[in-house]
PDB file of N, CA and C in Angstrom:
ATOM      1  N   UNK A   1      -1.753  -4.686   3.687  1.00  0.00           N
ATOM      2  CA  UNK A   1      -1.997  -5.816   4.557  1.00  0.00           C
ATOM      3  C   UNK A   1      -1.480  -5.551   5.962  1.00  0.00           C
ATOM      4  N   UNK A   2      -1.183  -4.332   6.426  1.00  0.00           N
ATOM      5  CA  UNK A   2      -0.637  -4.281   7.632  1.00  0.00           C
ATOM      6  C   UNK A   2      -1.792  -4.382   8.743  1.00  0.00           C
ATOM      7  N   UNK A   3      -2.891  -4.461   8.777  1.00  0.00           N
ATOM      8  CA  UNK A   3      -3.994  -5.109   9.639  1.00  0.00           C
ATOM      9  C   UNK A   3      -4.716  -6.030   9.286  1.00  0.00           C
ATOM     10  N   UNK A   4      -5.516  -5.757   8.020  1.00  0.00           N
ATOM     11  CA  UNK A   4      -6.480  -6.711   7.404  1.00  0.00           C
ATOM     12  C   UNK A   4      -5.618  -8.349   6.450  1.00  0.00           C
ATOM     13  N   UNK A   5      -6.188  -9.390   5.948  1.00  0.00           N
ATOM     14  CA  UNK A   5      -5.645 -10.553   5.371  1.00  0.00           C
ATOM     15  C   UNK A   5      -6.166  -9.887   4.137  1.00  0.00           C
ATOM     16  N   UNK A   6      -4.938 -10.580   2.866  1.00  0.00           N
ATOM     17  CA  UNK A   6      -4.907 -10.197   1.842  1.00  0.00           C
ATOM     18  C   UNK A   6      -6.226 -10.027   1.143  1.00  0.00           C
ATOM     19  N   UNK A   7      -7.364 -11.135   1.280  1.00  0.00           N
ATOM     20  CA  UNK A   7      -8.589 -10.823   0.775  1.00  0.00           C
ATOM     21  C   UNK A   7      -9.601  -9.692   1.623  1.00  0.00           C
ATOM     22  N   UNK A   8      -8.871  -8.832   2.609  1.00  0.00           N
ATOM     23  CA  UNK A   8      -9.848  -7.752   2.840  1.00  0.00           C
ATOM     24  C   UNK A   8     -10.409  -8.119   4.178  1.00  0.00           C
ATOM     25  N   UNK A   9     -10.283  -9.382   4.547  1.00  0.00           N
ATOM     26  CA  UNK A   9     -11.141  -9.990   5.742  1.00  0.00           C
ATOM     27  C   UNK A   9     -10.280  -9.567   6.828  1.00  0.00           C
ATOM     28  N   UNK A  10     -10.406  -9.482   8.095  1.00  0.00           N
ATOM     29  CA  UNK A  10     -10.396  -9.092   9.346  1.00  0.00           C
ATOM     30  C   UNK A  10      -9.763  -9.810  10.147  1.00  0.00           C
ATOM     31  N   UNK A  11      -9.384  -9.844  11.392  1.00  0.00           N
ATOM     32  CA  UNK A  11      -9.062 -10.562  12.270  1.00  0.00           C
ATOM     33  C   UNK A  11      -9.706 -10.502  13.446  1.00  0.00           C
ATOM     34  N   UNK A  12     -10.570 -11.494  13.471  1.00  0.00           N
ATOM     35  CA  UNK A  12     -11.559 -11.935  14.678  1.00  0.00           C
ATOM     36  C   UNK A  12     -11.439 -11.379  15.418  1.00  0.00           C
ATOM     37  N   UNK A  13     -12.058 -10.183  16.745  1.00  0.00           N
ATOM     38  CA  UNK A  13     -11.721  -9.721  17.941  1.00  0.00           C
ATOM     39  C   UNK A  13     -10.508  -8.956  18.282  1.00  0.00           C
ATOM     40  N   UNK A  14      -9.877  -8.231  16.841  1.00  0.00           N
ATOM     41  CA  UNK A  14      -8.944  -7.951  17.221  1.00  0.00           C
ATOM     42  C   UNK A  14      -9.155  -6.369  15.367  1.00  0.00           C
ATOM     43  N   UNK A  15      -9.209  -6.628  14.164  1.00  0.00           N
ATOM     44  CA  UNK A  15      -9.308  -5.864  13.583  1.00  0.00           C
ATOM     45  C   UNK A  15     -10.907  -6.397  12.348  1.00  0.00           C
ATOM     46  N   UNK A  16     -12.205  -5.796  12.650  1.00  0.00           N
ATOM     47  CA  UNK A  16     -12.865  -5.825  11.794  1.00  0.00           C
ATOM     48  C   UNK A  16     -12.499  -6.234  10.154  1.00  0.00           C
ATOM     49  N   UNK A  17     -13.477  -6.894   8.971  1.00  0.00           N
ATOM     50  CA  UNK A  17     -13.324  -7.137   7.907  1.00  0.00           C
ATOM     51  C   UNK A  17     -13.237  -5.341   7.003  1.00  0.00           C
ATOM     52  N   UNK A  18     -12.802  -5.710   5.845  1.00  0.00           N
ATOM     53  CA  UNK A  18     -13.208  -4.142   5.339  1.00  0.00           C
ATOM     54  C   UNK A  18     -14.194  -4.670   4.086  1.00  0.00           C
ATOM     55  N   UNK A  19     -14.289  -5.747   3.777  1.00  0.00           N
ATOM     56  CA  UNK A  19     -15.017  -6.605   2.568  1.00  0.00           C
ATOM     57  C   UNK A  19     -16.769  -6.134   2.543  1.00  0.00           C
ATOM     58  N   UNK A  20     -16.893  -5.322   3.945  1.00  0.00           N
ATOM     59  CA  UNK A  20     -18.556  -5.455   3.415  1.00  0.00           C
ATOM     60  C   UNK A  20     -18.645  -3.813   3.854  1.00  0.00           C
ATOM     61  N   UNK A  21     -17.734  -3.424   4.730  1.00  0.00           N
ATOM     62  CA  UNK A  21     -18.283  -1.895   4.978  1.00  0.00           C
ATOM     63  C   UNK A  21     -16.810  -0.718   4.531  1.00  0.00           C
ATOM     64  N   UNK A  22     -15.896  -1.325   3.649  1.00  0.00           N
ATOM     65  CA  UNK A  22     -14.832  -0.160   3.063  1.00  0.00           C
ATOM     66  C   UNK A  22     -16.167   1.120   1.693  1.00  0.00           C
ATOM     67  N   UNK A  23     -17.145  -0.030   0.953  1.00  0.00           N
ATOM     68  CA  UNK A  23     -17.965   0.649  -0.041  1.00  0.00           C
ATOM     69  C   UNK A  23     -18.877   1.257   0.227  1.00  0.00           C
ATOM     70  N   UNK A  24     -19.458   0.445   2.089  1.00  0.00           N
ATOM     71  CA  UNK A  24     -20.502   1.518   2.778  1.00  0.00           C
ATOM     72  C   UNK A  24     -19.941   2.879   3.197  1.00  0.00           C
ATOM     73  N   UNK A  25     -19.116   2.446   3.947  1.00  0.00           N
ATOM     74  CA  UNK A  25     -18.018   3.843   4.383  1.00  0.00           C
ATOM     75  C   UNK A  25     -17.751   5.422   3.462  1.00  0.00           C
ATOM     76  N   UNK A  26     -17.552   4.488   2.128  1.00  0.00           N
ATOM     77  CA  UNK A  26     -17.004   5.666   0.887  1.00  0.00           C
ATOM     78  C   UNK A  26     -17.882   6.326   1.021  1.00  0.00           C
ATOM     79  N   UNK A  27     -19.612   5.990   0.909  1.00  0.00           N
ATOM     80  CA  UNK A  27     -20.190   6.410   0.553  1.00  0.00           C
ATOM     81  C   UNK A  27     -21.132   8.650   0.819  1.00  0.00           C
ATOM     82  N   UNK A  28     -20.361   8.385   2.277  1.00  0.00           N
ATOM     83  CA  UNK A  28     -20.715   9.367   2.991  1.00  0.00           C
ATOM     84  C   UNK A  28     -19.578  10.175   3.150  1.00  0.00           C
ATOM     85  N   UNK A  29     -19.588  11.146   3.702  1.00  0.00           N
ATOM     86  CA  UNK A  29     -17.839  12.049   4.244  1.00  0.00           C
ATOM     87  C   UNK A  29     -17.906  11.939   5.469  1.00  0.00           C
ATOM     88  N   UNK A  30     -18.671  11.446   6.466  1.00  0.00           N
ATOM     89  CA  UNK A  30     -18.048  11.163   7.422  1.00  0.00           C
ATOM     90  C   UNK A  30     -17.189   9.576   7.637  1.00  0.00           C
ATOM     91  N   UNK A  31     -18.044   8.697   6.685  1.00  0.00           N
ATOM     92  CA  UNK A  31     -17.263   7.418   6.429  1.00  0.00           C
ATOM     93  C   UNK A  31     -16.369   7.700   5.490  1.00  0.00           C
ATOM     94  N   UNK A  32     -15.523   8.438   4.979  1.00  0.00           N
ATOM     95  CA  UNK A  32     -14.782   8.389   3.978  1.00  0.00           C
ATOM     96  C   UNK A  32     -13.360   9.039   4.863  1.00  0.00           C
ATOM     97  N   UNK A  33     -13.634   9.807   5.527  1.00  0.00           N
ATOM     98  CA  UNK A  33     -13.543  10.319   6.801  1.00  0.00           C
ATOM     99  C   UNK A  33     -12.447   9.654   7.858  1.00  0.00           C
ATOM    100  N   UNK A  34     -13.613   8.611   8.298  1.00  0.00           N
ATOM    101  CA  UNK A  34     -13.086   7.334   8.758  1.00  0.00           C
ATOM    102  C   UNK A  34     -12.221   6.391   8.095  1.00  0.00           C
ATOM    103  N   UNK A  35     -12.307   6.031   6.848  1.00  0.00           N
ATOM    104  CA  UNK A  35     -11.366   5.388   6.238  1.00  0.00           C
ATOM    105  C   UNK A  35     -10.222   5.987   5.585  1.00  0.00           C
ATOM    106  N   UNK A  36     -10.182   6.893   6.075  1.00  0.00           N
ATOM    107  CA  UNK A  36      -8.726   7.585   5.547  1.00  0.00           C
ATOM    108  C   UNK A  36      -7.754   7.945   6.838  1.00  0.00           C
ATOM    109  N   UNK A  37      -8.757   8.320   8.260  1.00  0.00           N
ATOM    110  CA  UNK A  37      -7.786   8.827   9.447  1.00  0.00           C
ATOM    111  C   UNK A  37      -7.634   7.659  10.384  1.00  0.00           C
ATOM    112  N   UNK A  38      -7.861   6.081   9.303  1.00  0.00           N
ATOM    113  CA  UNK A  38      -7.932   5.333  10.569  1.00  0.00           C
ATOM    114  C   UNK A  38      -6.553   4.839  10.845  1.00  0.00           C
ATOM    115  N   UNK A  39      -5.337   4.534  12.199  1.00  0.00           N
ATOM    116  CA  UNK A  39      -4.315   4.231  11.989  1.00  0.00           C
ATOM    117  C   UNK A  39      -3.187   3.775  10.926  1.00  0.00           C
ATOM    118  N   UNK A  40      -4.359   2.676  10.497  1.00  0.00           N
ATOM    119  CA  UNK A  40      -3.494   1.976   9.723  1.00  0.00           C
ATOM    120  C   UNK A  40      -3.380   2.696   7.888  1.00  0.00           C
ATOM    121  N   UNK A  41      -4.233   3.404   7.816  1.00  0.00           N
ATOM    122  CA  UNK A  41      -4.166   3.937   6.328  1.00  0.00           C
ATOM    123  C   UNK A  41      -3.251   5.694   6.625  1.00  0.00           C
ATOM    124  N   UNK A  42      -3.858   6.174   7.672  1.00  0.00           N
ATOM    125  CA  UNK A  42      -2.888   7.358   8.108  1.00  0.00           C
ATOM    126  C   UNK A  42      -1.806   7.270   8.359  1.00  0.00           C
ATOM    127  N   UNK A  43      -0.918   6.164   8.937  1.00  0.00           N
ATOM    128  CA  UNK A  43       0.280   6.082   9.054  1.00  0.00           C
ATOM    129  C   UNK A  43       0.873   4.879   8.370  1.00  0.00           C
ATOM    130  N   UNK A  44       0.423   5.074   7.201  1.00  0.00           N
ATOM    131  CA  UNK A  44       0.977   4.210   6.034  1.00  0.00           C
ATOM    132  C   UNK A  44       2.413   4.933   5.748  1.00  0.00           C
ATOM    133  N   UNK A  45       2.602   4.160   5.114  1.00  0.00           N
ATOM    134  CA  UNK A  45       4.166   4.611   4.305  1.00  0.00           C
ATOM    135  C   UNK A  45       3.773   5.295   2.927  1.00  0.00           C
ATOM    136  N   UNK A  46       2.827   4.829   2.737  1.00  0.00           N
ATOM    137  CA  UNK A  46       2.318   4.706   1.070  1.00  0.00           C
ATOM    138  C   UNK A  46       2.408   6.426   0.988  1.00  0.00           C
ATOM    139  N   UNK A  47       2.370   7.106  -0.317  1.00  0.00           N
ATOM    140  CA  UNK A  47       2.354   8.131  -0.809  1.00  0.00           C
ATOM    141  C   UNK A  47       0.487   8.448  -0.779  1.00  0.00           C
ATOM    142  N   UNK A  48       0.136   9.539  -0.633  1.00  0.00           N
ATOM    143  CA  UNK A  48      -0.851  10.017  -0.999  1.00  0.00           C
ATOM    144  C   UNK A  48      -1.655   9.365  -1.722  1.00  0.00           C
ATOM    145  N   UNK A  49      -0.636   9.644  -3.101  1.00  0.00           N
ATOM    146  CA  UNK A  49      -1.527   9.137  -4.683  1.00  0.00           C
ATOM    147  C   UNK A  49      -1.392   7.447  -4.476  1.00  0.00           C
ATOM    148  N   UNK A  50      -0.369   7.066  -4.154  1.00  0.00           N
ATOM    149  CA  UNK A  50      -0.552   4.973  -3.522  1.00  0.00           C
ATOM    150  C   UNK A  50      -1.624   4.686  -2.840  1.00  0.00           C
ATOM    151  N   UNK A  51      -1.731   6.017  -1.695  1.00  0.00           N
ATOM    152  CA  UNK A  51      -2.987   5.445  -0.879  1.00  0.00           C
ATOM    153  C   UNK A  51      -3.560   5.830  -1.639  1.00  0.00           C
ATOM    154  N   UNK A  52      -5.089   6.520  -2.149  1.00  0.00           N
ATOM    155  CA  UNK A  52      -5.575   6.455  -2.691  1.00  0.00           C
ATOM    156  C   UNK A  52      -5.711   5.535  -3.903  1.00  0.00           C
ATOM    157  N   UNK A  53      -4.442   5.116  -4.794  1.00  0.00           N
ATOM    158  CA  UNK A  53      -5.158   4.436  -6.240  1.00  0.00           C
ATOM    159  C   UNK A  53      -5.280   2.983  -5.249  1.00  0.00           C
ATOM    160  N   UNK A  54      -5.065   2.828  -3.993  1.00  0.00           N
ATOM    161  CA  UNK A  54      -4.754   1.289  -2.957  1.00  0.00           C
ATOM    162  C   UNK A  54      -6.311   0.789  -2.801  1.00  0.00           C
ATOM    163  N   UNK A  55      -6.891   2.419  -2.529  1.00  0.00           N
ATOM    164  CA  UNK A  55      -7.967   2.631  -1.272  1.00  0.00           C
ATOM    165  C   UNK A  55      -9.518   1.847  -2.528  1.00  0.00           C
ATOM    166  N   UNK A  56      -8.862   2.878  -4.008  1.00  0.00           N
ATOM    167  CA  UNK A  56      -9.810   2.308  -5.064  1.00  0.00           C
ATOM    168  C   UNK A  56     -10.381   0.731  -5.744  1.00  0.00           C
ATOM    169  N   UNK A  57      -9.183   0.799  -5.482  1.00  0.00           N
ATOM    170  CA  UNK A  57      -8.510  -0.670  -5.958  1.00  0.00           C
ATOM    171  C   UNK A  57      -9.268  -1.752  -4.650  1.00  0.00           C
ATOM    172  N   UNK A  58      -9.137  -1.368  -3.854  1.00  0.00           N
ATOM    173  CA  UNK A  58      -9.603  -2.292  -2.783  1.00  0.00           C
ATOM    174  C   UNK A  58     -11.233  -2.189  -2.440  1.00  0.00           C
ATOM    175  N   UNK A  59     -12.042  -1.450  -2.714  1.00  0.00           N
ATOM    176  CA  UNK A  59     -13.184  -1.033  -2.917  1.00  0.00           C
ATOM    177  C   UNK A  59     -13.990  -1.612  -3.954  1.00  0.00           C
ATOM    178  N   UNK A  60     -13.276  -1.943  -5.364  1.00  0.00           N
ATOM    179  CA  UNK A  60     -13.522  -2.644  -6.719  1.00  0.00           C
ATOM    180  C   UNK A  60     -13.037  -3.944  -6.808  1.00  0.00           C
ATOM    181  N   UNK A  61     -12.066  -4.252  -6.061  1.00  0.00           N
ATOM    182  CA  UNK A  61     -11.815  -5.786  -5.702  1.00  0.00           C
ATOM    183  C   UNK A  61     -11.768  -6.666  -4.555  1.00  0.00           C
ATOM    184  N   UNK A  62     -12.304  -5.496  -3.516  1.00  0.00           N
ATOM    185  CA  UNK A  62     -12.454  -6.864  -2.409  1.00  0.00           C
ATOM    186  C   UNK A  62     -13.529  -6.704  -1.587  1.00  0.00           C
ATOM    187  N   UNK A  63     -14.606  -5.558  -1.930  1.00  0.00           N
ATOM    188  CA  UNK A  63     -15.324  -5.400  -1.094  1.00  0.00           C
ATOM    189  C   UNK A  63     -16.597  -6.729  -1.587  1.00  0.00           C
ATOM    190  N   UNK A  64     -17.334  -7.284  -0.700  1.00  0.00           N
ATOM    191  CA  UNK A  64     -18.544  -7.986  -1.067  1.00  0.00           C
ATOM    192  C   UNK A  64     -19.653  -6.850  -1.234  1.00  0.00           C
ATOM    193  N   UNK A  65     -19.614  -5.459  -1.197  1.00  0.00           N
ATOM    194  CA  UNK A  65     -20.733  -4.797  -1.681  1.00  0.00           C
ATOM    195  C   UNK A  65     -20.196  -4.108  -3.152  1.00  0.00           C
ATOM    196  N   UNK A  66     -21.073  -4.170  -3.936  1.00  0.00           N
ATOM    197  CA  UNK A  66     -20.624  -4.042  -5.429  1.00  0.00           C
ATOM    198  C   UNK A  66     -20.373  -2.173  -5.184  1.00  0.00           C
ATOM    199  N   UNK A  67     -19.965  -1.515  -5.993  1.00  0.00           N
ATOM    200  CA  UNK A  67     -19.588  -0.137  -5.597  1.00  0.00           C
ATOM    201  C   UNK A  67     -20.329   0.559  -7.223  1.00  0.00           C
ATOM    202  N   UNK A  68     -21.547   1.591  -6.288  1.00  0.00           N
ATOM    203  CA  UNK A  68     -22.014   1.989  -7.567  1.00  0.00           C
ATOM    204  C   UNK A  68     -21.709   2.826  -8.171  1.00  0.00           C
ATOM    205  N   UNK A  69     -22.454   3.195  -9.463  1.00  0.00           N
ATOM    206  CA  UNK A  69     -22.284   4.501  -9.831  1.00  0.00           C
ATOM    207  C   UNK A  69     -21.904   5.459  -9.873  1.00  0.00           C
ATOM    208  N   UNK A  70     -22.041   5.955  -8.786  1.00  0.00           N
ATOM    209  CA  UNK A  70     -21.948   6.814  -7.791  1.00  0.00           C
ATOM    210  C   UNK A  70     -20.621   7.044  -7.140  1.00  0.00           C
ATOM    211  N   UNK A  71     -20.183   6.010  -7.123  1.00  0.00           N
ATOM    212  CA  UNK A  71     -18.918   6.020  -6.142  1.00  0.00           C
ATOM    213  C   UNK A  71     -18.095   7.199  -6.519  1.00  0.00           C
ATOM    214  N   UNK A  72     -17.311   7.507  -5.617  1.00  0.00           N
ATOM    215  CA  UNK A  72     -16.407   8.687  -6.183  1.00  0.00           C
ATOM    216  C   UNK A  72     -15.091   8.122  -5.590  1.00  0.00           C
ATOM    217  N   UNK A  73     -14.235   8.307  -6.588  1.00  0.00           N
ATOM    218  CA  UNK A  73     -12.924   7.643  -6.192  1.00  0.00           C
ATOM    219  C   UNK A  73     -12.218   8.806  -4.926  1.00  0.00           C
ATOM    220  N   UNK A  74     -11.581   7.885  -4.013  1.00  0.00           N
ATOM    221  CA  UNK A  74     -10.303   8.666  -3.790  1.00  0.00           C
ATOM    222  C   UNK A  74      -9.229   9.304  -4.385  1.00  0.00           C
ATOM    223  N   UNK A  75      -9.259  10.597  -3.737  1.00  0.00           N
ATOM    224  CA  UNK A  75      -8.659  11.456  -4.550  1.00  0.00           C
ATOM    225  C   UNK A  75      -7.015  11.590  -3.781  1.00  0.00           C
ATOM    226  N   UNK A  76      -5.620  11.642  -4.016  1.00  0.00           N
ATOM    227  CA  UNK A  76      -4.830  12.290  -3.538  1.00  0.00           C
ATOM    228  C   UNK A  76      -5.179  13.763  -2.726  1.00  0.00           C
ATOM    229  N   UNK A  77      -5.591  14.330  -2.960  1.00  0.00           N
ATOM    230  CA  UNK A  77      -5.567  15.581  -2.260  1.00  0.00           C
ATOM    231  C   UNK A  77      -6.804  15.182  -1.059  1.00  0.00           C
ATOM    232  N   UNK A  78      -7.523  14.363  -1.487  1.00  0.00           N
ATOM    233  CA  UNK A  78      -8.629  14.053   0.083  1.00  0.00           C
ATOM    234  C   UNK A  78      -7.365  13.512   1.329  1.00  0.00           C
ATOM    235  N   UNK A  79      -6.714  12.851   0.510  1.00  0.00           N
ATOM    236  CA  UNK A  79      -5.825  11.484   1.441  1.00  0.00           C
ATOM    237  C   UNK A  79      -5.041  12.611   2.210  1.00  0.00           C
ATOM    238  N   UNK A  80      -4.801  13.708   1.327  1.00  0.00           N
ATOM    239  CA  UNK A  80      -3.401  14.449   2.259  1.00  0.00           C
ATOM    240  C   UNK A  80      -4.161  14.961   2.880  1.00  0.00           C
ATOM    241  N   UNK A  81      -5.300  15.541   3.095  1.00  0.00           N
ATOM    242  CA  UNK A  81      -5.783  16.820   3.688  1.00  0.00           C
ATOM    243  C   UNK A  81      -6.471  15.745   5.304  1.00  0.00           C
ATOM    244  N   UNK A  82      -6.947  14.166   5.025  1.00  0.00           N
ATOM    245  CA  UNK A  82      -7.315  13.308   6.256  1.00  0.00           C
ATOM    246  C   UNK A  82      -6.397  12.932   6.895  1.00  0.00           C
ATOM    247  N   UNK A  83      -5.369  12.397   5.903  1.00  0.00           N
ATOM    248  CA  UNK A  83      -4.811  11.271   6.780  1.00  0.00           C
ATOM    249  C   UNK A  83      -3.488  12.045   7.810  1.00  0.00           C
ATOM    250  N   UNK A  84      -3.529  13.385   7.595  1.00  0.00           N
ATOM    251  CA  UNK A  84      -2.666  14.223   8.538  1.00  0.00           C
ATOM    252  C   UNK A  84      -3.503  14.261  10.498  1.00  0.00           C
ATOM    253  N   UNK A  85      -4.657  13.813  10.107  1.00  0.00           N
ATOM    254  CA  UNK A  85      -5.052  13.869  11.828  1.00  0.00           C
ATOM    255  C   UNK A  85      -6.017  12.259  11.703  1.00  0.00           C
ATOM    256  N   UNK A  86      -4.759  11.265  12.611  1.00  0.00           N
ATOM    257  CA  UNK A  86      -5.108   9.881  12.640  1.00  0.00           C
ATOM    258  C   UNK A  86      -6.383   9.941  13.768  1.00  0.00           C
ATOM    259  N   UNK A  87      -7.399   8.920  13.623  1.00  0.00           N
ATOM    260  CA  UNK A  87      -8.408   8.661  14.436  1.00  0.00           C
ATOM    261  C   UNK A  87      -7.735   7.996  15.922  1.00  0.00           C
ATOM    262  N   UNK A  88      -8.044   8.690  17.571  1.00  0.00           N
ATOM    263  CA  UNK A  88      -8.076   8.209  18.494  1.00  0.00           C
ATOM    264  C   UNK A  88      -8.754   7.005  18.739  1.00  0.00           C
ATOM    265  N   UNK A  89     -10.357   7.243  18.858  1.00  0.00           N
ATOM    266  CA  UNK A  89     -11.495   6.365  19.587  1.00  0.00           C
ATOM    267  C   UNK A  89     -12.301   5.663  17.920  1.00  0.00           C
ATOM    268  N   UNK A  90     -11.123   4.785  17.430  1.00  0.00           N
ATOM    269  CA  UNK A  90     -11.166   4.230  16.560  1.00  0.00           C
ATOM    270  C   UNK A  90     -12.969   3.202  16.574  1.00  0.00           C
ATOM    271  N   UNK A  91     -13.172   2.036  17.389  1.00  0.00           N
ATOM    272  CA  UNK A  91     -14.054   1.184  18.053  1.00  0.00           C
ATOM    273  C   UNK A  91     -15.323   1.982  17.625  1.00  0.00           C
ATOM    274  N   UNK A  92     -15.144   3.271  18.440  1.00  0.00           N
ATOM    275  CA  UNK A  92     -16.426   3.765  18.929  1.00  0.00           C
ATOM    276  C   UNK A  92     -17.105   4.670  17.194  1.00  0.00           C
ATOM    277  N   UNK A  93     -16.342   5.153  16.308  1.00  0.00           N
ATOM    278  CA  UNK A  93     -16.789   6.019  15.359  1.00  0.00           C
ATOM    279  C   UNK A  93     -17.355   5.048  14.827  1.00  0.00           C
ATOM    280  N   UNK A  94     -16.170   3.798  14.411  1.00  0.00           N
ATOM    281  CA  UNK A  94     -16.884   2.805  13.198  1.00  0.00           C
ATOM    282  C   UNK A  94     -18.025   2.099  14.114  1.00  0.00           C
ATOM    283  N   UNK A  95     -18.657   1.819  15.516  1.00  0.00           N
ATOM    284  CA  UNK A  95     -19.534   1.749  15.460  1.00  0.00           C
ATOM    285  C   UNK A  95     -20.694   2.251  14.883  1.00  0.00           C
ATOM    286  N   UNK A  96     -20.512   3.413  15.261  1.00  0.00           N
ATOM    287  CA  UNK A  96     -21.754   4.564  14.802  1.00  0.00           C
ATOM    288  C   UNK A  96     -21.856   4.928  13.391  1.00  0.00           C
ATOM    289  N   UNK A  97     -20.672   4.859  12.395  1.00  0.00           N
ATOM    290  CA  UNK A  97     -21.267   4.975  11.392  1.00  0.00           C
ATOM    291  C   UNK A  97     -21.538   3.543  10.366  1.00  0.00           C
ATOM    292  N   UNK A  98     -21.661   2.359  11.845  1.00  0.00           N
ATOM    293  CA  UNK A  98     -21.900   1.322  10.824  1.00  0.00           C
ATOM    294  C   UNK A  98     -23.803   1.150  10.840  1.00  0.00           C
ATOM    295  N   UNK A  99     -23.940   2.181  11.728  1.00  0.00           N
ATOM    296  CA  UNK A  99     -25.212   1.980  12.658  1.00  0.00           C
ATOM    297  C   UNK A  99     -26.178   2.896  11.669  1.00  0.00           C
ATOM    298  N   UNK A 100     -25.444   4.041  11.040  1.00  0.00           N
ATOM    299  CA  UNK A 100     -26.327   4.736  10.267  1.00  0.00           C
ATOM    300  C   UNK A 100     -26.477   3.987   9.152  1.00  0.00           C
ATOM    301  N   UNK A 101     -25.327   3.552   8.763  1.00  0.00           N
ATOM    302  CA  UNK A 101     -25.625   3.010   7.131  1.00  0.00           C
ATOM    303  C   UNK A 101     -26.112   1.783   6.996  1.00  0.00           C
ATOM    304  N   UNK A 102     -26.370   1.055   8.687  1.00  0.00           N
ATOM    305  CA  UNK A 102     -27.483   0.271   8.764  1.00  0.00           C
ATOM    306  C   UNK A 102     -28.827   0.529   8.354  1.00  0.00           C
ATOM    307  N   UNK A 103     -29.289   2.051   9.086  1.00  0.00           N
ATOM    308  CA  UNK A 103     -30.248   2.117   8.837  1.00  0.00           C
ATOM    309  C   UNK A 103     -30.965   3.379   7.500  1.00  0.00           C
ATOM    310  N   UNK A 104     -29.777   4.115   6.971  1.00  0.00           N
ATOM    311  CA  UNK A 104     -29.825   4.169   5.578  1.00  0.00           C
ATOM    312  C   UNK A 104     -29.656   3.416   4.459  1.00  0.00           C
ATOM    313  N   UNK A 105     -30.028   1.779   4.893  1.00  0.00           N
ATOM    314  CA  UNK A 105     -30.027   1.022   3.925  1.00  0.00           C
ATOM    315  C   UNK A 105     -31.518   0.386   4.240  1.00  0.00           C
ATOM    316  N   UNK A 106     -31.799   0.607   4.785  1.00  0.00           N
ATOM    317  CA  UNK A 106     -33.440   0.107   5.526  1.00  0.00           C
ATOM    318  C   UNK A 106     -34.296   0.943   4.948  1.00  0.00           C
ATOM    319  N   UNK A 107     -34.186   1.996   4.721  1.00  0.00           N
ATOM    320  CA  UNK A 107     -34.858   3.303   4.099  1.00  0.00           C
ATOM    321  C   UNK A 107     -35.105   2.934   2.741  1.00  0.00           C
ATOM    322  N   UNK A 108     -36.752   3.214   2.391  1.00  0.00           N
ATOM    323  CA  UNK A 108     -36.706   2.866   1.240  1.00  0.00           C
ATOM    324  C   UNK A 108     -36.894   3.879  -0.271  1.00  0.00           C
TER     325      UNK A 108
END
């Protein structure tokens, strides 16, 4: 909870929700990418294996997009090998990869 409110939701104009795009994100390695080097999960306190079983856990219980099949959990060894180089131009990535998986969801 050190940015987001306990149910996953955001703070208006100040930190995006993670409830609808933490399961879009997973889905790719450059969004997975992103959700591992972003401030607040890179300079967690949490252990590796915390972040990660956190990252799962929050994906299966708070996202509003159901998480398929497919999903591949976070792994400890992804978490150590990202979250060692935190994201600068935070704004500008999660624009762009909210923009693709806009329109890799349009695709039929």
């Amino acid at each position: 909870m050190g940015c987001h409110l306990a149910d996953g939701s955001g703070q208006p104009g100040r930190v995006p929700s993670l409830r609808r795009s933490l399961v879009l994100f997973s889905a790719s390695p450059q969004g997975r990418d992103y959700v591992v080097r972003v401030p607040g999960v890179a300079q967690s306190p949490l252990s590796d294996e915390d972040t990660a079983v956190l990252l799962n856990w929050m994906a299966r219980n708070l996202s509003d997009v159901g998480v398929s099949p497919r999903f591949v959990d976070y792994s400890e060894a992804e978490i150590h090998r990202l979250r060692s180089h935190p994201l600068v131009r935070v704004s500008a990535l999660r624009a762009r990869l909210l923009k693709t998986a806009d329109t890799k969801a349009r695709v039929p």
